[in-house]
Protein backbone atom coordinates (compact mmCIF):
# COMPACT_ATOMS: atom_id res chain seq x y z
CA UNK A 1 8.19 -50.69 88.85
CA UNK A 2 7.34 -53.95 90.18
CA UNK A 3 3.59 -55.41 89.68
CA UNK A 4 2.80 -54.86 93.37
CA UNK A 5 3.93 -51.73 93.80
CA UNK A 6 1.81 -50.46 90.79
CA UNK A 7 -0.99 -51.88 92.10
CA UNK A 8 -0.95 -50.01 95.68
CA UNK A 9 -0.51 -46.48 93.61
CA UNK A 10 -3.56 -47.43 91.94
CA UNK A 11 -5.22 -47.76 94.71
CA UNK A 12 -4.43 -44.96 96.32
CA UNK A 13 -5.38 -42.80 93.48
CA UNK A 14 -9.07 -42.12 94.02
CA UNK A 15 -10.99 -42.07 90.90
CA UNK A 16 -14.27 -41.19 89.25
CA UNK A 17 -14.28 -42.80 86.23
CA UNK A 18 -12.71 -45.33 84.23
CA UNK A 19 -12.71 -45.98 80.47
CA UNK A 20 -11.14 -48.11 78.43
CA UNK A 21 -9.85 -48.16 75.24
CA UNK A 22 -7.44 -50.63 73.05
CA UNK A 23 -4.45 -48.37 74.12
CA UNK A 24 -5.60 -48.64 78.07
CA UNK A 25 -7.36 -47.01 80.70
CA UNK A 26 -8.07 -42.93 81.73
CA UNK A 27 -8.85 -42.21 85.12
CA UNK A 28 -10.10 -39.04 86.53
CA UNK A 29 -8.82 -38.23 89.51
CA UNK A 30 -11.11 -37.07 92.52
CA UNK A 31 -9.31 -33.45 92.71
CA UNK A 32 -9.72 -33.12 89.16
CA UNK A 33 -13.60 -33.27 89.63
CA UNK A 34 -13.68 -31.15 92.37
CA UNK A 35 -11.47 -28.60 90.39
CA UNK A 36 -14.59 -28.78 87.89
CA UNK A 37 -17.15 -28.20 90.40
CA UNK A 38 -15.58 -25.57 91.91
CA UNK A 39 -14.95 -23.36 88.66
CA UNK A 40 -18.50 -24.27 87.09
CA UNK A 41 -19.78 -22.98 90.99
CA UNK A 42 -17.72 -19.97 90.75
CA UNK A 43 -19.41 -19.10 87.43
CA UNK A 44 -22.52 -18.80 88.86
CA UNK A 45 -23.55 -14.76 89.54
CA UNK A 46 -24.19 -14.29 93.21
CA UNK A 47 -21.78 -16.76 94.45
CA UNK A 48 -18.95 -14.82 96.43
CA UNK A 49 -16.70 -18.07 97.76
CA UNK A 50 -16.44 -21.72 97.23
CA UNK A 51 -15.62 -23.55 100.50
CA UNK A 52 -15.64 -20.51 103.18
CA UNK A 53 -17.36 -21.82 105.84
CA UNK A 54 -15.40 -20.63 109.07
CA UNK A 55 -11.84 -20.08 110.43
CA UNK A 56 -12.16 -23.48 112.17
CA UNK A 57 -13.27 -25.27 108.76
CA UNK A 58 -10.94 -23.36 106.80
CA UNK A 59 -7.76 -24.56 108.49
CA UNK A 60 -8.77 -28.21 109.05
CA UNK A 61 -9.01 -28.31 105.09
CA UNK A 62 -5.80 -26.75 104.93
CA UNK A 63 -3.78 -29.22 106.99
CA UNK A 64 -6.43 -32.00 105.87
CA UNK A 65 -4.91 -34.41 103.06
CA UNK A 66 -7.60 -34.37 101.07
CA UNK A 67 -7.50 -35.05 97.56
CA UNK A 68 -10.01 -32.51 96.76
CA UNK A 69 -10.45 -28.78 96.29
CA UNK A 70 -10.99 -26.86 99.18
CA UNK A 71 -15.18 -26.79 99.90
CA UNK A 72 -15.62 -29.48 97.95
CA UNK A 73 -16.69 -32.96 98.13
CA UNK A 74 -16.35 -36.07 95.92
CA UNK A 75 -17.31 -39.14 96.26
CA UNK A 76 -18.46 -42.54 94.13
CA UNK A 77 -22.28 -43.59 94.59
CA UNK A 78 -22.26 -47.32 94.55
CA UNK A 79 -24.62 -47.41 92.22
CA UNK A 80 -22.99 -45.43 89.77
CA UNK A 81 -22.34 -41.78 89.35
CA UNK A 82 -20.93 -38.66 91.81
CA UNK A 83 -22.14 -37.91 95.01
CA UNK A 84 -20.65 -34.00 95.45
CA UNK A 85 -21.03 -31.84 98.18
CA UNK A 86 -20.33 -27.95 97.67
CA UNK A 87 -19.96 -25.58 100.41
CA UNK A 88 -20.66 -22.15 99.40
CA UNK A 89 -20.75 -18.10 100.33
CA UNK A 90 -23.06 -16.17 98.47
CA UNK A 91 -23.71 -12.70 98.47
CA UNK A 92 -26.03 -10.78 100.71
CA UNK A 93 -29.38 -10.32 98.64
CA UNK A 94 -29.73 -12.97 96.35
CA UNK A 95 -32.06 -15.20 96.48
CA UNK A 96 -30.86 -18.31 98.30
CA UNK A 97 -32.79 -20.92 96.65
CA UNK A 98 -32.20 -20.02 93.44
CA UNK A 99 -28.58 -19.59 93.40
CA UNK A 100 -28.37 -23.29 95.22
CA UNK A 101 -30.35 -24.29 91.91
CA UNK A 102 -28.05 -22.67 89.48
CA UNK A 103 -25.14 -24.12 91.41
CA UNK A 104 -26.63 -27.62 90.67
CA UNK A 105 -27.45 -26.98 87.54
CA UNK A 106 -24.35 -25.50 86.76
CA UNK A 107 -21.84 -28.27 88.05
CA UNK A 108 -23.83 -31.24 86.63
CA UNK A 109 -23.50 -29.80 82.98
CA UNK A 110 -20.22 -29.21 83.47
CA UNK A 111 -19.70 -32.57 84.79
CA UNK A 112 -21.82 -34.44 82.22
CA UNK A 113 -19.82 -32.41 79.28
CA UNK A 114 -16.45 -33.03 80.79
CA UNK A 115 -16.45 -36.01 81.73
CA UNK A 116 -19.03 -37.87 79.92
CA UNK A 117 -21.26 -38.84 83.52
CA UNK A 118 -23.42 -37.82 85.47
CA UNK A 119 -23.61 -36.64 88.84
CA UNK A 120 -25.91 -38.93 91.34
CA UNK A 121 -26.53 -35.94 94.01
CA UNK A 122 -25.46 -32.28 94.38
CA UNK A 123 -25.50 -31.04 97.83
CA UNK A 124 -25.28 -27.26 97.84
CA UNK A 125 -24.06 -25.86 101.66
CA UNK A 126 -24.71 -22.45 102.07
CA UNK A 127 -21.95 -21.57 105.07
CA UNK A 128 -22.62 -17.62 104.93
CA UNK A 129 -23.89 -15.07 103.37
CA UNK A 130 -21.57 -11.51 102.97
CA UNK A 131 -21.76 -8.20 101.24
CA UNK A 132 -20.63 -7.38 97.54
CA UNK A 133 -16.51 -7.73 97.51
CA UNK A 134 -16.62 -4.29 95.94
CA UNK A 135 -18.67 -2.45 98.20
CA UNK A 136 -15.99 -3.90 100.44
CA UNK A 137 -13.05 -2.23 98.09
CA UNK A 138 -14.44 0.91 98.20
CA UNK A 139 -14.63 1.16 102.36
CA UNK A 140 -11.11 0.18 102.67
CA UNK A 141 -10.63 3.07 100.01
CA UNK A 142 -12.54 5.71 102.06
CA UNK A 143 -10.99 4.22 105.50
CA UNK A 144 -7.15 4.48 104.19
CA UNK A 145 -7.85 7.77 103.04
CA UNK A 146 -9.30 9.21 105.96
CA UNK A 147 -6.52 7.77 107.79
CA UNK A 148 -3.96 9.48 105.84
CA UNK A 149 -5.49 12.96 106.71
């Protein structure tokens, strides 16, 4: 691979981080960081989708090219650290605030331990809000069964 060719793949590879060591230098790729927000998010209790904003949102992140995860956001601050932006659904009940909290807390540990940095600013977007997925199960139950007497 020629020297300028190399160079423009590098910079089309967005990354968070670089280290370096005597046998070179690891990058960490933007979708791999949004991968890790989005699982630490999903571990939260109370937190029903990551990224489910509307039908409108949902398809322009489909057909977008984005490098990262569906619902999430992430950027470089210039002055060091990630700038992320989470888009959430949580579930009808809970209490709002302190989900958003745990989702902060949540991804910047995960960050921090996987990684090794820290995250400059979490942004926590609550899109909606919905009922428990298995209430949800158990209506489709009761309406196929009704419908097969």
């Amino acid at each position: 691979m020629t020297k300028k060719k190399q160079e423009a793949e590098e910079e089309i590879i967005p990354t968070i981080s670089e280290e370096s060591s005597e046998l070179g230098t690891i990058r960490i790729n933007h979708s791999v960081i949004a991968g890790i927000v989005k699982l630490a998010t999903q571990s939260v209790q109370g937190v029903v989708n990551v990224g489910g904003g509307g039908v409108v949102e949902g398809l322009t992140d489909f057909f977008s090219k984005k490098e990262s995860e569906r619902g999430v956001n992430v950027t470089e601050s210039s002055e060091g650290g990630y700038e992320i932006e989470v888009r959430v659904v949580l579930e009808f009940g809970v209490d709002l605030a302190k989900i958003g909290m745990q989702i902060q807390e949540a991804v910047r540990d995960q960050i921090l331990a996987m990684t090794g940095n820290h995250a400059k600013n979490i942004d926590v977007v609550i899109d909606d809000i919905k009922m428990d997925s298995g209430d949800k199960d158990a209506d489709d139950d009761n309406w196929s069964s009704n419908a097969a007497n």
